[in-house]
PDB file of N, CA and C in Angstrom:
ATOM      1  N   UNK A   1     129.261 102.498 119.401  1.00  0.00           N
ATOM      2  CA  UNK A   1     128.264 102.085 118.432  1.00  0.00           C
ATOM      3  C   UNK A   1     128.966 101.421 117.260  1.00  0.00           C
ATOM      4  N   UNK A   2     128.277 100.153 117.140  1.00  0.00           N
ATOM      5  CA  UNK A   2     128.887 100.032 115.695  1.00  0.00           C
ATOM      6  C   UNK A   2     128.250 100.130 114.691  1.00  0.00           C
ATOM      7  N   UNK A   3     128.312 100.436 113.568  1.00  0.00           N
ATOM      8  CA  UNK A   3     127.721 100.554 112.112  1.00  0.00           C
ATOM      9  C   UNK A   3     128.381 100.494 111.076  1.00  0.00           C
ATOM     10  N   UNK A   4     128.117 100.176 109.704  1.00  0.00           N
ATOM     11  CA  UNK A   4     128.962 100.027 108.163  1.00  0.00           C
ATOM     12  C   UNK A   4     128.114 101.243 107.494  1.00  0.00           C
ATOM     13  N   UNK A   5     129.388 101.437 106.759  1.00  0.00           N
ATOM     14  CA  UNK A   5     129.331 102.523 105.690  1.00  0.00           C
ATOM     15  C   UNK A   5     129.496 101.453 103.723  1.00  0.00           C
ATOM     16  N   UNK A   6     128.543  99.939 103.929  1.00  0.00           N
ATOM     17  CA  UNK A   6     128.533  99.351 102.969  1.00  0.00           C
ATOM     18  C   UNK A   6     128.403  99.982 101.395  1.00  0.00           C
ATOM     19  N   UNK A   7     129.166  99.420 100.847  1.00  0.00           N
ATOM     20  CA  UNK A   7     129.310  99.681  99.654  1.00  0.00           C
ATOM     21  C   UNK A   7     129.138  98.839  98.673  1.00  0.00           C
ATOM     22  N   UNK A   8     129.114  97.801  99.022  1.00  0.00           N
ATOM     23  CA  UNK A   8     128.894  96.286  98.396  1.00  0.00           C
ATOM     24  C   UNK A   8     128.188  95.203  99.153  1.00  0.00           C
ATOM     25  N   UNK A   9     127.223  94.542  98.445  1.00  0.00           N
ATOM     26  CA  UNK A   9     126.323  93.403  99.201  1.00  0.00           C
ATOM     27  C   UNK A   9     126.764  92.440 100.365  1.00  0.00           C
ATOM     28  N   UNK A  10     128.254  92.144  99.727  1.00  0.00           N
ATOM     29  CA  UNK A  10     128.832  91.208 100.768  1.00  0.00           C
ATOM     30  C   UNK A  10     129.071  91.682 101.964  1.00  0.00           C
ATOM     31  N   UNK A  11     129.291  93.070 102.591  1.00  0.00           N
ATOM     32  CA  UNK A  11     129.430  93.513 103.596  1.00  0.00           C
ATOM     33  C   UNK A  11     128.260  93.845 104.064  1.00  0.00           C
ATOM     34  N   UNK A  12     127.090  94.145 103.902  1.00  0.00           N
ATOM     35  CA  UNK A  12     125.879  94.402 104.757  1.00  0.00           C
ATOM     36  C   UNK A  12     126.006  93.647 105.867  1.00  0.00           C
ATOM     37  N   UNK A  13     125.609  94.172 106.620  1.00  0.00           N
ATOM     38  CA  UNK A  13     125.494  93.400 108.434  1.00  0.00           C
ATOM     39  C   UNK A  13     126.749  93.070 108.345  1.00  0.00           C
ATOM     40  N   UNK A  14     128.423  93.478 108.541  1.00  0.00           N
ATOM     41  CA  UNK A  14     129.192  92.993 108.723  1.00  0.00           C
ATOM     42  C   UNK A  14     129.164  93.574 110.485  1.00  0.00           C
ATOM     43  N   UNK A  15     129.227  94.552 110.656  1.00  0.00           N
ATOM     44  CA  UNK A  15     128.752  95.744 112.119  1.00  0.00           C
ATOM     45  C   UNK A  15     127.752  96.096 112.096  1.00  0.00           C
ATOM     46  N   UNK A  16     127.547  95.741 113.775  1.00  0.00           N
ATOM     47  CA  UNK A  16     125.888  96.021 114.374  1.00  0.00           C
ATOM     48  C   UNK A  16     126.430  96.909 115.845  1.00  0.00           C
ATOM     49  N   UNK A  17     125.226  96.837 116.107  1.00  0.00           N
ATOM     50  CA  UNK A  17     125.251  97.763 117.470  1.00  0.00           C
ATOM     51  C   UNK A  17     124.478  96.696 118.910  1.00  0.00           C
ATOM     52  N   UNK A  18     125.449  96.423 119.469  1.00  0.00           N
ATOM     53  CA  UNK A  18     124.167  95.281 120.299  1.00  0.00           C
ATOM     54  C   UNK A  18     123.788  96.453 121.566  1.00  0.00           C
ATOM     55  N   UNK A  19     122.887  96.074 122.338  1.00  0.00           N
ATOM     56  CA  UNK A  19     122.198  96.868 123.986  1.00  0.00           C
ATOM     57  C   UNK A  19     122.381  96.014 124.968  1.00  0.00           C
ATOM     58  N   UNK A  20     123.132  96.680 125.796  1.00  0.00           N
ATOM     59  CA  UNK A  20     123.359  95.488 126.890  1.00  0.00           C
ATOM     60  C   UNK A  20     122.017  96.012 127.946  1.00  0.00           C
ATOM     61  N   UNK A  21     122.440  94.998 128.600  1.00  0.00           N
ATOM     62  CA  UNK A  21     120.906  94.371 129.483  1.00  0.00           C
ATOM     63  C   UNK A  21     119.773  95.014 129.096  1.00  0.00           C
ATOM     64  N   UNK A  22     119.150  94.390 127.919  1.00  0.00           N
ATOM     65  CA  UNK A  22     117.547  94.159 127.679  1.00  0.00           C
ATOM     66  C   UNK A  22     116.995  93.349 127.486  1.00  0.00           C
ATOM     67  N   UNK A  23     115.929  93.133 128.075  1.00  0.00           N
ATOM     68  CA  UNK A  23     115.461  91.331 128.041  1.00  0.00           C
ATOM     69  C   UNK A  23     114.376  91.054 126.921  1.00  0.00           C
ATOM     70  N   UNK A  24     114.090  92.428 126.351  1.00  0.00           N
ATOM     71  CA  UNK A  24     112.823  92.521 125.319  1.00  0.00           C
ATOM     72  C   UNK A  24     113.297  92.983 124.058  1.00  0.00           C
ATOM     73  N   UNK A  25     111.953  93.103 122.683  1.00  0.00           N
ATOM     74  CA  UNK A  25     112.511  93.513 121.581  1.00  0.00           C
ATOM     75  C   UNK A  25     112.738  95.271 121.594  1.00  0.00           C
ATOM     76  N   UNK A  26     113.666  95.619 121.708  1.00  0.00           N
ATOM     77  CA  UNK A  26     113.893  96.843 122.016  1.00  0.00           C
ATOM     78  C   UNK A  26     113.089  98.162 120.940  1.00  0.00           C
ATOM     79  N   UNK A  27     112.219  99.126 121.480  1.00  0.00           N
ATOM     80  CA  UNK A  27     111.787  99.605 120.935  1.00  0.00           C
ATOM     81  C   UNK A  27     112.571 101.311 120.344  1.00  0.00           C
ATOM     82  N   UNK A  28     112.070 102.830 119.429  1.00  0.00           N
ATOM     83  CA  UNK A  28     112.878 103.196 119.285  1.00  0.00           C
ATOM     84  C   UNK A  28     114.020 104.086 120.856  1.00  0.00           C
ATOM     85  N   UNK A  29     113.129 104.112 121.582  1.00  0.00           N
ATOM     86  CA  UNK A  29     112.766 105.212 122.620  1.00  0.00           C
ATOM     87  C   UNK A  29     114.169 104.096 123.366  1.00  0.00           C
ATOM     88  N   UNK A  30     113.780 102.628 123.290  1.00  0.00           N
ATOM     89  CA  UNK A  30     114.624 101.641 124.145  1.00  0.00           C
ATOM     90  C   UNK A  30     116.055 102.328 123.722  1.00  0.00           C
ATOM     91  N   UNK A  31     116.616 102.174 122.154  1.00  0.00           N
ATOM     92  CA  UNK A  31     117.372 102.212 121.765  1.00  0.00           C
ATOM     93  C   UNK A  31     118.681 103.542 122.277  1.00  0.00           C
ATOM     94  N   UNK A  32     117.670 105.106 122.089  1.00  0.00           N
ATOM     95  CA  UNK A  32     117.884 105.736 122.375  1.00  0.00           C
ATOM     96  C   UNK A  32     118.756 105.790 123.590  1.00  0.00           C
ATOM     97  N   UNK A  33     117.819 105.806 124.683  1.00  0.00           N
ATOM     98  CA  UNK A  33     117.910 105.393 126.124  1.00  0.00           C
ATOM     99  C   UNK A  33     119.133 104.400 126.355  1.00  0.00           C
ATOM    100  N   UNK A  34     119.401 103.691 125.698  1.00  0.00           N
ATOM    101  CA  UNK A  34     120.381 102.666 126.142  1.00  0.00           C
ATOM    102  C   UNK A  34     122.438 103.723 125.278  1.00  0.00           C
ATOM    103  N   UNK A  35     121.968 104.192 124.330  1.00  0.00           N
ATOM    104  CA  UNK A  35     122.702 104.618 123.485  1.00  0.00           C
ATOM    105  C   UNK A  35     123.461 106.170 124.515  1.00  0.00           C
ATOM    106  N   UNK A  36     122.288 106.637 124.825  1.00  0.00           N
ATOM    107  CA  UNK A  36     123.189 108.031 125.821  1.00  0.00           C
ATOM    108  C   UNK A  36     123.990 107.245 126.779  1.00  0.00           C
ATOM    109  N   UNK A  37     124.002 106.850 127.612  1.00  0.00           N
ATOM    110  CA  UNK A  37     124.206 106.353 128.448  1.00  0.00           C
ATOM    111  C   UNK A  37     125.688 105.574 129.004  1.00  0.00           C
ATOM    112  N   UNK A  38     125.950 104.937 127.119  1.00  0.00           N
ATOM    113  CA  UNK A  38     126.915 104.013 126.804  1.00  0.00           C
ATOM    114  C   UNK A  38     126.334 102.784 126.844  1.00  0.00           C
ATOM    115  N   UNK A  39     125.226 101.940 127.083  1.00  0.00           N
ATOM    116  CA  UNK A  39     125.081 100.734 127.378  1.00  0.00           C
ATOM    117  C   UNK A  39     125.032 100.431 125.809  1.00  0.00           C
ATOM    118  N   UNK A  40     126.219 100.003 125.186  1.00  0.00           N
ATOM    119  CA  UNK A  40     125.688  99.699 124.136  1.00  0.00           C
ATOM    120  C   UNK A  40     127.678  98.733 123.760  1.00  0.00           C
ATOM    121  N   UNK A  41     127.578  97.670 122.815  1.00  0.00           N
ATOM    122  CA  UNK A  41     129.123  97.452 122.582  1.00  0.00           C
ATOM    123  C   UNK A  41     128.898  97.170 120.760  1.00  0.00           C
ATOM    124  N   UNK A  42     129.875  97.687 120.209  1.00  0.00           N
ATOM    125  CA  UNK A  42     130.307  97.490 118.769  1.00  0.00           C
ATOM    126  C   UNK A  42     130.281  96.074 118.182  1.00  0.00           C
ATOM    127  N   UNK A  43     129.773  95.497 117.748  1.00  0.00           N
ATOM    128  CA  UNK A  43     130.164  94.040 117.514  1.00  0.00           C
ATOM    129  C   UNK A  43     130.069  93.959 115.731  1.00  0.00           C
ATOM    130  N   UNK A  44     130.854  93.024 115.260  1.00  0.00           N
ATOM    131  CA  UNK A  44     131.179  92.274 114.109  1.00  0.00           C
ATOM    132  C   UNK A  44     132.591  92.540 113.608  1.00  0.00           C
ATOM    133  N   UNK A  45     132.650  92.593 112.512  1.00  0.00           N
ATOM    134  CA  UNK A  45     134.124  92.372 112.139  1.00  0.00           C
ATOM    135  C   UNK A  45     134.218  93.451 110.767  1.00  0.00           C
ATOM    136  N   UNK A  46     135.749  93.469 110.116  1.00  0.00           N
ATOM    137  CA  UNK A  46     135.608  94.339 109.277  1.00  0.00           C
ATOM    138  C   UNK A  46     135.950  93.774 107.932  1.00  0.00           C
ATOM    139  N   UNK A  47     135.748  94.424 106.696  1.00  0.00           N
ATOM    140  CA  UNK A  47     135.134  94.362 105.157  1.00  0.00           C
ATOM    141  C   UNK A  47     137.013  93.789 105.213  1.00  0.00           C
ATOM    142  N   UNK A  48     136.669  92.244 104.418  1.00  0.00           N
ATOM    143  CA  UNK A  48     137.746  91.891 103.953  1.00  0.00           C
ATOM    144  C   UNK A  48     138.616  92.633 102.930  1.00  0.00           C
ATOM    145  N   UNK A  49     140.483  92.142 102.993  1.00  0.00           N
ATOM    146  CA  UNK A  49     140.843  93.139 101.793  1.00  0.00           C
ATOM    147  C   UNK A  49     140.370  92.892 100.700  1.00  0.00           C
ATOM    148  N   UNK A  50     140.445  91.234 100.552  1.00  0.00           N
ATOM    149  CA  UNK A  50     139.922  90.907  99.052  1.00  0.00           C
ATOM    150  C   UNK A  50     138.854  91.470  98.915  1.00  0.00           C
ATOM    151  N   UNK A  51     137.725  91.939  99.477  1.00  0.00           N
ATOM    152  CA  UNK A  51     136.336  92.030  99.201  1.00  0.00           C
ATOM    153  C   UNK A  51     136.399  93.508  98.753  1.00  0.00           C
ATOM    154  N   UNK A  52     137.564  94.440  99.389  1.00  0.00           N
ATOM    155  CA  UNK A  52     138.211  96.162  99.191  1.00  0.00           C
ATOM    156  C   UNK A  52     138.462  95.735  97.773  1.00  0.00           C
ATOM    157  N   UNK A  53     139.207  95.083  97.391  1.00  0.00           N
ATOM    158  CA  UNK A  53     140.318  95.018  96.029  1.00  0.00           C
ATOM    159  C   UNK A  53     139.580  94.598  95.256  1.00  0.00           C
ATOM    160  N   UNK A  54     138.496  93.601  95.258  1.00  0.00           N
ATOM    161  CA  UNK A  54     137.025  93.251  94.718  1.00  0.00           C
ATOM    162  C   UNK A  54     136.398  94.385  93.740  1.00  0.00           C
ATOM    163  N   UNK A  55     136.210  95.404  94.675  1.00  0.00           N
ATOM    164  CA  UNK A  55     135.598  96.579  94.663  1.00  0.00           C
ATOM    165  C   UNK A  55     136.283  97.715  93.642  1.00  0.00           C
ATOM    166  N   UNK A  56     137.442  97.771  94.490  1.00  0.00           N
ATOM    167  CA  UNK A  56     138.094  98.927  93.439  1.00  0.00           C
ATOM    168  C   UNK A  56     138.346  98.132  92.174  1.00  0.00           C
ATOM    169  N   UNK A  57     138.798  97.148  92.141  1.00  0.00           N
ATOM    170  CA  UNK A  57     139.097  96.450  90.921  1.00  0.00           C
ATOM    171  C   UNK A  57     137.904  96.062  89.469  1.00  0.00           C
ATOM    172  N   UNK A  58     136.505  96.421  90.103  1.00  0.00           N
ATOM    173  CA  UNK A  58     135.648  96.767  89.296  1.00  0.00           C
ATOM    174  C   UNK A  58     135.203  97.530  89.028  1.00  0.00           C
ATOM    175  N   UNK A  59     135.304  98.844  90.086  1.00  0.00           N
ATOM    176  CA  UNK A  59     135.220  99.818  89.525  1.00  0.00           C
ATOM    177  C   UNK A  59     136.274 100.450  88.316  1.00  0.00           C
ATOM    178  N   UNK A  60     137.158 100.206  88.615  1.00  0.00           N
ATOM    179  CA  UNK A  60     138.348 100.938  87.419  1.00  0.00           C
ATOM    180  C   UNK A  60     137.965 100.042  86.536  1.00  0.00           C
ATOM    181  N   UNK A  61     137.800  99.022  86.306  1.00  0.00           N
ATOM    182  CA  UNK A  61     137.466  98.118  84.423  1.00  0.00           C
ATOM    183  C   UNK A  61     136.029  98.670  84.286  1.00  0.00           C
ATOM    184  N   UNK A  62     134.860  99.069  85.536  1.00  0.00           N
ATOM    185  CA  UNK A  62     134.173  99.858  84.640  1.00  0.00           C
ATOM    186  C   UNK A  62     134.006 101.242  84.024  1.00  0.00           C
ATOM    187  N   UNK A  63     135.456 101.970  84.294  1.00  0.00           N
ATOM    188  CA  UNK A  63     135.463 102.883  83.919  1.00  0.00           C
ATOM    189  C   UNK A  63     135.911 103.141  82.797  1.00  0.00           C
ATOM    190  N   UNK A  64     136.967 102.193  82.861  1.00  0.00           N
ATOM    191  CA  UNK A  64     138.035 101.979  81.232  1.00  0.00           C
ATOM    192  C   UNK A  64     137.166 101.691  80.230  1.00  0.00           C
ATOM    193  N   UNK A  65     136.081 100.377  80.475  1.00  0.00           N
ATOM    194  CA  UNK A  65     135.548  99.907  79.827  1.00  0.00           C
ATOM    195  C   UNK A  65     133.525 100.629  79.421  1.00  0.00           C
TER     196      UNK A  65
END
């Protein structure tokens, strides 16, 4: 399965979860069903460093500050 633990806007939808062989809009019951099973593959990519260093780097000036 894939999924994000986002913390910042720019990473939303960076990881999804796709279902292999379904030809329809998958409903919740679909999801399920496909998920025990394993039919399922990890897809996208991961939270750039700059976008990490982004992050911490505003958090600490808003703390100082």
């Amino acid at each position: 399965m894939g999924s994000s633990d986002s913390h910042f806007i720019e990473s939303v939808g960076n990881c999804y979860t796709e279902i292999i062989d379904i030809d329809s809009e998958p409903n919740v019951d679909d999801v399920i069903d496909s998920i025990k099973p394993n039919n399922t593959i990890a897809r996208g990519k991961r939270t750039s460093n700059y976008l990490i260093a982004k992050e911490v780097f505003n958090k600490k000036i808003r703390r100082i500050y």
